[in-house]
Structures are given as C-alpha cells and as structure tokens.
PDB file of N, CA and C in Angstrom:
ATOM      1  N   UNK A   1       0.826  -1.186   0.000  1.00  0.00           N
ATOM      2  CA  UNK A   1       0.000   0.000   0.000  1.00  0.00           C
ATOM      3  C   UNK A   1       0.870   1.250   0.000  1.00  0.00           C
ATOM      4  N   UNK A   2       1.727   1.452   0.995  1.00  0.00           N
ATOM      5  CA  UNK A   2       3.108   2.397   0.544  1.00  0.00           C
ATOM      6  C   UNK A   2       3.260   2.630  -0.567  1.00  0.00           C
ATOM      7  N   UNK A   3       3.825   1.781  -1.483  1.00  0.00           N
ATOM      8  CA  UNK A   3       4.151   2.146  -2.671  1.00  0.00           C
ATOM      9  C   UNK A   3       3.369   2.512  -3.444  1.00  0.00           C
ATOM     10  N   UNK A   4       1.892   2.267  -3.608  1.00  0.00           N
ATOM     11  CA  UNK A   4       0.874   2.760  -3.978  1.00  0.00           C
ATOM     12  C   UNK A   4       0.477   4.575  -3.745  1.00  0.00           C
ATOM     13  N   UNK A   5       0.636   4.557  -2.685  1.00  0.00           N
ATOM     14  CA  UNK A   5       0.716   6.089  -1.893  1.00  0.00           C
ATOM     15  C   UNK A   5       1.632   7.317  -2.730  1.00  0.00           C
ATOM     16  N   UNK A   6       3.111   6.536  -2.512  1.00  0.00           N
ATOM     17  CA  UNK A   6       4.048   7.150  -2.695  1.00  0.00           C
ATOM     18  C   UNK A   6       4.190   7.584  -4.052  1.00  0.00           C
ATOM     19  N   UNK A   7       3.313   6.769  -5.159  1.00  0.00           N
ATOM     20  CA  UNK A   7       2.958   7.525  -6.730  1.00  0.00           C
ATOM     21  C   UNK A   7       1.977   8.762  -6.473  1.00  0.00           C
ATOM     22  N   UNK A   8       2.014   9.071  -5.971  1.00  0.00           N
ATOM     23  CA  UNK A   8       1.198  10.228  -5.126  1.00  0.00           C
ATOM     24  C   UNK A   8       2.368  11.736  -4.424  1.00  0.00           C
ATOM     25  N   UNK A   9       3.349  10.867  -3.714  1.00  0.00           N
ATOM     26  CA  UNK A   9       4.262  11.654  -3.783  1.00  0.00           C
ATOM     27  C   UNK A   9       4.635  11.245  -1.567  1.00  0.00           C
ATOM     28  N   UNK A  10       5.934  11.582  -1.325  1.00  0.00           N
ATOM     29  CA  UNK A  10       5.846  10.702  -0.384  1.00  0.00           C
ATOM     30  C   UNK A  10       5.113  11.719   0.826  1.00  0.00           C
ATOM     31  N   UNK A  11       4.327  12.700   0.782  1.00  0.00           N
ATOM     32  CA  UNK A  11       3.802  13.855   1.635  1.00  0.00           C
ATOM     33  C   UNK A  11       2.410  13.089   2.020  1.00  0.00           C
ATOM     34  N   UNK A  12       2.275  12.465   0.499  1.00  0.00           N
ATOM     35  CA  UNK A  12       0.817  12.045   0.584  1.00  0.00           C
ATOM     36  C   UNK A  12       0.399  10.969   1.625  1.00  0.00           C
ATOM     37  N   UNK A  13       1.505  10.074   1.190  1.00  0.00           N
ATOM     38  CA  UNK A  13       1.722   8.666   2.068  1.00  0.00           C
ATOM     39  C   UNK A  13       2.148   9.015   3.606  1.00  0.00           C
ATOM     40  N   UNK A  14       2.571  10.271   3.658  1.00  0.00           N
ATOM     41  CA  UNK A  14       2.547  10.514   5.639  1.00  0.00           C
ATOM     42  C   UNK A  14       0.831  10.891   5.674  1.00  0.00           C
ATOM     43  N   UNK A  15       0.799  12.088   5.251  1.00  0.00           N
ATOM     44  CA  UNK A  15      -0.239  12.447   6.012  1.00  0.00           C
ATOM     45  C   UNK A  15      -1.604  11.242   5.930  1.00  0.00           C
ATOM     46  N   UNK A  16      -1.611  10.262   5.236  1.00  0.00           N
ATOM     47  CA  UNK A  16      -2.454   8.973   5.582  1.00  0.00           C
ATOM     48  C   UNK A  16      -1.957   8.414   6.549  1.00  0.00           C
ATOM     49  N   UNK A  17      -1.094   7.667   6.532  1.00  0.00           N
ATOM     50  CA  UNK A  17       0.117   7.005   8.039  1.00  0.00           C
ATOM     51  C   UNK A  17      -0.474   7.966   9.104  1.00  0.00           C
ATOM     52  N   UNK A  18      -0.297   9.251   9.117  1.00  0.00           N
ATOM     53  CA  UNK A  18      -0.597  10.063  10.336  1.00  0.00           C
ATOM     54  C   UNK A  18      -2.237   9.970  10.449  1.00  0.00           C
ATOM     55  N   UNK A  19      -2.908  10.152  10.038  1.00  0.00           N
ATOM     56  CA  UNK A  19      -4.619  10.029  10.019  1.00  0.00           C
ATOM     57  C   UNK A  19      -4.557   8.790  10.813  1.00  0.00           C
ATOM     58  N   UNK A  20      -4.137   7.765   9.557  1.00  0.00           N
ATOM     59  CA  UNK A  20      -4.611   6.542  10.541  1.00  0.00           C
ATOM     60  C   UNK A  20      -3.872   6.081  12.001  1.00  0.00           C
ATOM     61  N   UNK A  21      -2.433   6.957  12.227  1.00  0.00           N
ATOM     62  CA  UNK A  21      -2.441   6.551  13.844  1.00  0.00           C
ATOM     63  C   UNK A  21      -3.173   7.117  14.328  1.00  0.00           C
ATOM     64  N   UNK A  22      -3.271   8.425  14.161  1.00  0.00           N
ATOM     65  CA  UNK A  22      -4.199   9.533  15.214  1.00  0.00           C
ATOM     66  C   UNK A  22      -5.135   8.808  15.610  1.00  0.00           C
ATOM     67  N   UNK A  23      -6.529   7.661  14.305  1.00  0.00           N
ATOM     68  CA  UNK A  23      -7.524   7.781  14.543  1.00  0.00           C
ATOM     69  C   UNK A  23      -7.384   6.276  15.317  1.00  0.00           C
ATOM     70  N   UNK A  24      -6.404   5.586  15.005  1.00  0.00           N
ATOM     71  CA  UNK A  24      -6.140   4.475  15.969  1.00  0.00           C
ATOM     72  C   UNK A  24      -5.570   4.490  17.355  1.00  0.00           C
ATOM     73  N   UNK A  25      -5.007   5.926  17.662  1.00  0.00           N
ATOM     74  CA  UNK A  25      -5.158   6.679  19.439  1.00  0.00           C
ATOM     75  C   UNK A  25      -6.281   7.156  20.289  1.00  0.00           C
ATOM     76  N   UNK A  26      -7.359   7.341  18.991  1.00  0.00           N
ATOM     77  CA  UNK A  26      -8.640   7.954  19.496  1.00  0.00           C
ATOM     78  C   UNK A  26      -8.231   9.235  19.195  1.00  0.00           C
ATOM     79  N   UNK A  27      -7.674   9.934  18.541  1.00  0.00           N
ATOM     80  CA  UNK A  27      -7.475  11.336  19.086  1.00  0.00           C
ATOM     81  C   UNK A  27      -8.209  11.782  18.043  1.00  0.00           C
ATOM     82  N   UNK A  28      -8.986  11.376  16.949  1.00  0.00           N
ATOM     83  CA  UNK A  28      -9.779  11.813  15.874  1.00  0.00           C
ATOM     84  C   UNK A  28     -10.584  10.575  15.696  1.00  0.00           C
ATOM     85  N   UNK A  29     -11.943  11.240  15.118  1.00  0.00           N
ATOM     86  CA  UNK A  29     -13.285  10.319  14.832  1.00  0.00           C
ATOM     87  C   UNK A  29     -13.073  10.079  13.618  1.00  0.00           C
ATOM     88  N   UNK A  30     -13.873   8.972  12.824  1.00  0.00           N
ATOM     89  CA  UNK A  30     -14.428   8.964  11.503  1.00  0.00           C
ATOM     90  C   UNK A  30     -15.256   9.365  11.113  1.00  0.00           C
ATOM     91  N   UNK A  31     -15.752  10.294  12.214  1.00  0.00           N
ATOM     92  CA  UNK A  31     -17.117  10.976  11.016  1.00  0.00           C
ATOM     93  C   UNK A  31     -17.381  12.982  11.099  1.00  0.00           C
ATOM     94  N   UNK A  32     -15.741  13.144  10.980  1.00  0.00           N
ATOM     95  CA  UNK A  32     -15.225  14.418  11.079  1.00  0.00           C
ATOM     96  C   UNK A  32     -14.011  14.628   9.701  1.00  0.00           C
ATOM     97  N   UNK A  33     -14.671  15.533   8.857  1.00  0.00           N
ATOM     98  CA  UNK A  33     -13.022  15.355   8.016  1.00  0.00           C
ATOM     99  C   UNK A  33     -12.376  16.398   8.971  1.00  0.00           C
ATOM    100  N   UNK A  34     -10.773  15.929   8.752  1.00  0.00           N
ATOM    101  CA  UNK A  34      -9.356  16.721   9.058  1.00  0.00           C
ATOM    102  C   UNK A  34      -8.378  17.442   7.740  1.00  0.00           C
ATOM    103  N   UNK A  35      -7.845  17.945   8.744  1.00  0.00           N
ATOM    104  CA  UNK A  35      -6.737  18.618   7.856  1.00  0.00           C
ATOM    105  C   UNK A  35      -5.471  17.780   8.404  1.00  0.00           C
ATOM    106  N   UNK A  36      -4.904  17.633   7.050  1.00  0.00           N
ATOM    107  CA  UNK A  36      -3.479  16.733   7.642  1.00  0.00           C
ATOM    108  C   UNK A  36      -2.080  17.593   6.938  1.00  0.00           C
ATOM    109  N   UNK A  37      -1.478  17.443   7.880  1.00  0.00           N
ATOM    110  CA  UNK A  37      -0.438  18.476   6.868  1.00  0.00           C
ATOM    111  C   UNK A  37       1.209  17.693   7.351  1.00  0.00           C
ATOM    112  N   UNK A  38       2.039  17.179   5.978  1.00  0.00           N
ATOM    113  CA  UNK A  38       3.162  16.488   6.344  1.00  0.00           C
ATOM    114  C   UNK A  38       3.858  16.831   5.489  1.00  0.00           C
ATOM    115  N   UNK A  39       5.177  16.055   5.389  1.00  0.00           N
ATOM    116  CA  UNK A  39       6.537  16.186   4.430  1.00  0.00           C
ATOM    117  C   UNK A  39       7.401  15.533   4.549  1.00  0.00           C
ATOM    118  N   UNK A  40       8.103  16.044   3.742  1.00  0.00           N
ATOM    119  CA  UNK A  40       9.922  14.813   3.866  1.00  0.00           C
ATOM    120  C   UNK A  40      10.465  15.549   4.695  1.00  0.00           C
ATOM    121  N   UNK A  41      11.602  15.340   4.745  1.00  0.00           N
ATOM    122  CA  UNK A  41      13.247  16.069   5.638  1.00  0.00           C
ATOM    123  C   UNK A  41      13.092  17.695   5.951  1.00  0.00           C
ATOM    124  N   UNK A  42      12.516  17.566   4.488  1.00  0.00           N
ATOM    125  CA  UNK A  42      12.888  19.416   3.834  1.00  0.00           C
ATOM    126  C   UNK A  42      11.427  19.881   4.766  1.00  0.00           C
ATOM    127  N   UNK A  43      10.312  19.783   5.430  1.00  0.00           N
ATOM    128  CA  UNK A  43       9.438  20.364   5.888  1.00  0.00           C
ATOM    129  C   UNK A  43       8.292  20.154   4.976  1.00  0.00           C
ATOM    130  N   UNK A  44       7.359  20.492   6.033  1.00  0.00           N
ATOM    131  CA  UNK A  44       5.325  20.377   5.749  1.00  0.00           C
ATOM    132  C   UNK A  44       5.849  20.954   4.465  1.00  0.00           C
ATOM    133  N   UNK A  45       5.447  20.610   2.933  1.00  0.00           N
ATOM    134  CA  UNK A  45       4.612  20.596   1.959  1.00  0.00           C
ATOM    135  C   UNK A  45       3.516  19.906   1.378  1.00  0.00           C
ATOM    136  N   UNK A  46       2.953  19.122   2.488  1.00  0.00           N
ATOM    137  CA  UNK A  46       1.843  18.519   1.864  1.00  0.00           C
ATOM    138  C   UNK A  46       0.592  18.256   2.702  1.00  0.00           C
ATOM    139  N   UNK A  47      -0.636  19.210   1.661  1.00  0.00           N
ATOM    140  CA  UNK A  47      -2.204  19.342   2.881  1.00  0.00           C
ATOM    141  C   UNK A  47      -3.051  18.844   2.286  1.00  0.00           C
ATOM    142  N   UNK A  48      -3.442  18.053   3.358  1.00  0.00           N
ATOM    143  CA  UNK A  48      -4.752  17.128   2.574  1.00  0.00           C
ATOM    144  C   UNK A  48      -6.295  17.437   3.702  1.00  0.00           C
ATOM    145  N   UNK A  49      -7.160  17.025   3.127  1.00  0.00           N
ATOM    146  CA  UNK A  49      -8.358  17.197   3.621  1.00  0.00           C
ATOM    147  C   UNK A  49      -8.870  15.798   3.744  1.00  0.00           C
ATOM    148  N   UNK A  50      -9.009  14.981   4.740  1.00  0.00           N
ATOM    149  CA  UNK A  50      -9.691  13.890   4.488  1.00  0.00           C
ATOM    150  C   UNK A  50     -10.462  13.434   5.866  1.00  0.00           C
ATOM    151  N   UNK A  51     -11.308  12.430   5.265  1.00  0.00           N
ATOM    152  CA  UNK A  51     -12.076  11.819   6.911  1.00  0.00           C
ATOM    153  C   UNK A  51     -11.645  10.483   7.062  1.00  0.00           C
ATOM    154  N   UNK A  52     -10.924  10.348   8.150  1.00  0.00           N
ATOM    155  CA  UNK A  52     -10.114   9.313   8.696  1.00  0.00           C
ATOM    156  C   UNK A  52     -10.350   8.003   8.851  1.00  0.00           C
ATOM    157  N   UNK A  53      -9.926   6.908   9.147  1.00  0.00           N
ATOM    158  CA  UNK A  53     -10.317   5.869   9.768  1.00  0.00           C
ATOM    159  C   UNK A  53      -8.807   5.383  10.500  1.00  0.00           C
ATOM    160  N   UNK A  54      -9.043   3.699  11.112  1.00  0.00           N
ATOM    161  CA  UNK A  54      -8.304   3.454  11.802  1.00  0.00           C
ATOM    162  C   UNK A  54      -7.279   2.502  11.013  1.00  0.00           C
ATOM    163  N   UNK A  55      -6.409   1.990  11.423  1.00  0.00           N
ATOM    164  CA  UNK A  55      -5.514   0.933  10.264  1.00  0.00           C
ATOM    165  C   UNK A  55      -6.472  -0.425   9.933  1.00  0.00           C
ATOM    166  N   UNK A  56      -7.354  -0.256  10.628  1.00  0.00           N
ATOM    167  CA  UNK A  56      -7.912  -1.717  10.808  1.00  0.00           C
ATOM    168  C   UNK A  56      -9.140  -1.729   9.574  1.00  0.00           C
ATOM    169  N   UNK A  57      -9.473  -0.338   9.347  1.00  0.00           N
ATOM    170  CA  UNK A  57     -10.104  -0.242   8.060  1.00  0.00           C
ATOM    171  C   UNK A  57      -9.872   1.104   7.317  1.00  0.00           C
ATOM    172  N   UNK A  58      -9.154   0.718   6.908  1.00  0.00           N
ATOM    173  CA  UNK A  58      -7.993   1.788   6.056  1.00  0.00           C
ATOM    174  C   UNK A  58      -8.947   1.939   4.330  1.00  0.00           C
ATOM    175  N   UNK A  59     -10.143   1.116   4.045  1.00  0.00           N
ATOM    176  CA  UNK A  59     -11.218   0.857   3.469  1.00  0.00           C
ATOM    177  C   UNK A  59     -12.237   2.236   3.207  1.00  0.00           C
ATOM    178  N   UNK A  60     -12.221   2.998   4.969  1.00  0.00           N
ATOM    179  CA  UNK A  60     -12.953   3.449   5.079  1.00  0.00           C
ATOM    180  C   UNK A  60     -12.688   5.024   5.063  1.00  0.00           C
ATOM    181  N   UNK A  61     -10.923   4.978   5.045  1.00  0.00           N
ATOM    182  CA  UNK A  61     -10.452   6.586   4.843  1.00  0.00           C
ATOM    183  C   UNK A  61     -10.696   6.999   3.534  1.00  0.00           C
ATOM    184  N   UNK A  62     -10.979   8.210   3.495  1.00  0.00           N
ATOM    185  CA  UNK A  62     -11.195   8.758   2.112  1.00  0.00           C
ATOM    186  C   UNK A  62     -10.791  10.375   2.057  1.00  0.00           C
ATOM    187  N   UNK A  63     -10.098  10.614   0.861  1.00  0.00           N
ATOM    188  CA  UNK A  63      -9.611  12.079   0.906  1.00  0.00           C
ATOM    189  C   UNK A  63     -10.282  12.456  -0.181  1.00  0.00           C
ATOM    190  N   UNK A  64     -10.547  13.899   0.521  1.00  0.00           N
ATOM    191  CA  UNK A  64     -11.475  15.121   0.047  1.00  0.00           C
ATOM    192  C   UNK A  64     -10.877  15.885  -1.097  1.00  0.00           C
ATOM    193  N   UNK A  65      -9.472  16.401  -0.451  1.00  0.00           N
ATOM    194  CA  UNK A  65      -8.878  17.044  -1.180  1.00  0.00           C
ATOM    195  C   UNK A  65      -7.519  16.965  -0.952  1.00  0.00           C
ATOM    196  N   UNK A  66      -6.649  17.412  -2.089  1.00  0.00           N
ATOM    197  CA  UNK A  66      -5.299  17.552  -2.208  1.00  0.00           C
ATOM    198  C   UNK A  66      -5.018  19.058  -1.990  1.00  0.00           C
ATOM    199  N   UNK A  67      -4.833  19.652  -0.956  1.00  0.00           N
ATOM    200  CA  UNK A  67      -4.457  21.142  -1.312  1.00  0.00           C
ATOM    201  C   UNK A  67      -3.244  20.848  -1.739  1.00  0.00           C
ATOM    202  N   UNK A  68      -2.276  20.949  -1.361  1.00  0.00           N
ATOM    203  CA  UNK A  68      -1.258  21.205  -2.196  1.00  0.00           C
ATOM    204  C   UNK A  68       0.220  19.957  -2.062  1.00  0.00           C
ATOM    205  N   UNK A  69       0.723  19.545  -2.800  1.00  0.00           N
ATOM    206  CA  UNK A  69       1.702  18.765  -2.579  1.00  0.00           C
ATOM    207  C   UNK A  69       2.964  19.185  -3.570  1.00  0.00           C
ATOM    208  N   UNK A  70       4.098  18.891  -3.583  1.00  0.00           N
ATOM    209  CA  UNK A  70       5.379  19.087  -4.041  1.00  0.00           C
ATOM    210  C   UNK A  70       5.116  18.695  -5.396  1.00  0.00           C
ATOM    211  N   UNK A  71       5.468  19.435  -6.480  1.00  0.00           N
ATOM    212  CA  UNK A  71       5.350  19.175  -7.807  1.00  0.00           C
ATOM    213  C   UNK A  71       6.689  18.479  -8.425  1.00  0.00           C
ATOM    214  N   UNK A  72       5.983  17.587  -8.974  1.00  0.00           N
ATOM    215  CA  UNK A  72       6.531  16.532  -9.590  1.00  0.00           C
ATOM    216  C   UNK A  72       7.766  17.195 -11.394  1.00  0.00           C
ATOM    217  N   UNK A  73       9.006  17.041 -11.007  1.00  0.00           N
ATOM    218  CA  UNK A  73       9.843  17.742 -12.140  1.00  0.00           C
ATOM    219  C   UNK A  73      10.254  16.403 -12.598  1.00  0.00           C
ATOM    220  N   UNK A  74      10.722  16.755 -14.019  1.00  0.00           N
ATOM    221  CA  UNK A  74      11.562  15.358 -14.776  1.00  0.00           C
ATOM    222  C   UNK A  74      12.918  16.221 -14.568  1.00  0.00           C
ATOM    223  N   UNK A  75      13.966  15.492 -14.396  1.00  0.00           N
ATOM    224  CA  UNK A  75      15.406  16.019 -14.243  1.00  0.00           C
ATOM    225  C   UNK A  75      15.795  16.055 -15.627  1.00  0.00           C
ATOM    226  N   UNK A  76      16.750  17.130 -15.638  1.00  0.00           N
ATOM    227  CA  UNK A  76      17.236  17.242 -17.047  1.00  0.00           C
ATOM    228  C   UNK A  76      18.872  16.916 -16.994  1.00  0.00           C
TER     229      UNK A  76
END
C-alpha cells in the first residue's frame, strides 16, 4: 500500500500514516473530516483534507482534497 501512496508523492503517504495513527489513538473520529499536513526532511509541503479511519479499516479513509503537494519535475 506504501508504494501505492508514494505515486502520489511521499507527503501524501505521511499524512495517511498520520490520520490513521491519530484515529487508531482515538485522538480523531471517523465521522469528522481533518486537515493533515506532512513532508519529507525538507518540511510540511503537503495538505490534505480527508475523513479518517483506523488501520484496521484503512477501506474506510477517504480524501477530500489535495491542497497542495510538491510538484513533480523530470530532471534534465
């Protein structure tokens, strides 16, 4: 599923990882969307909007929106 994510870009694949611990601490519901905001090394570039679930049904997370994530360059 990682690697799946990570064609997405690897900001995308935290801020899911982070949803679903939060919502597997209790510290967020599933029937509230969040704002998730993560990144690589370099710092937060990546905000998502989604309503959570727990790892146990990872089925049931779904994202709203992509605000913004790191744009994808071809190297020259």
């Amino acid at each position: 599923m990682g690697d799946i994510l990570r064609c997405f870009g690897q900001g995308i694949q935290v801020c899911i990882e982070i949803a679903m611990m939060a919502a597997d601490a209790g510290l967020v519901t599933s029937d509230a969307e969040c704002v998730v905001i993560a990144g690589t090394g370099h710092g937060a570039d990546t905000a998502v909007i989604l309503t959570p679930a727990p790892s146990t049904r990872l089925e049931d997370l779904t994202v709203h929106e992509i605000l913004c994530k790191p744009a994808l360059r071809a190297e020259s």
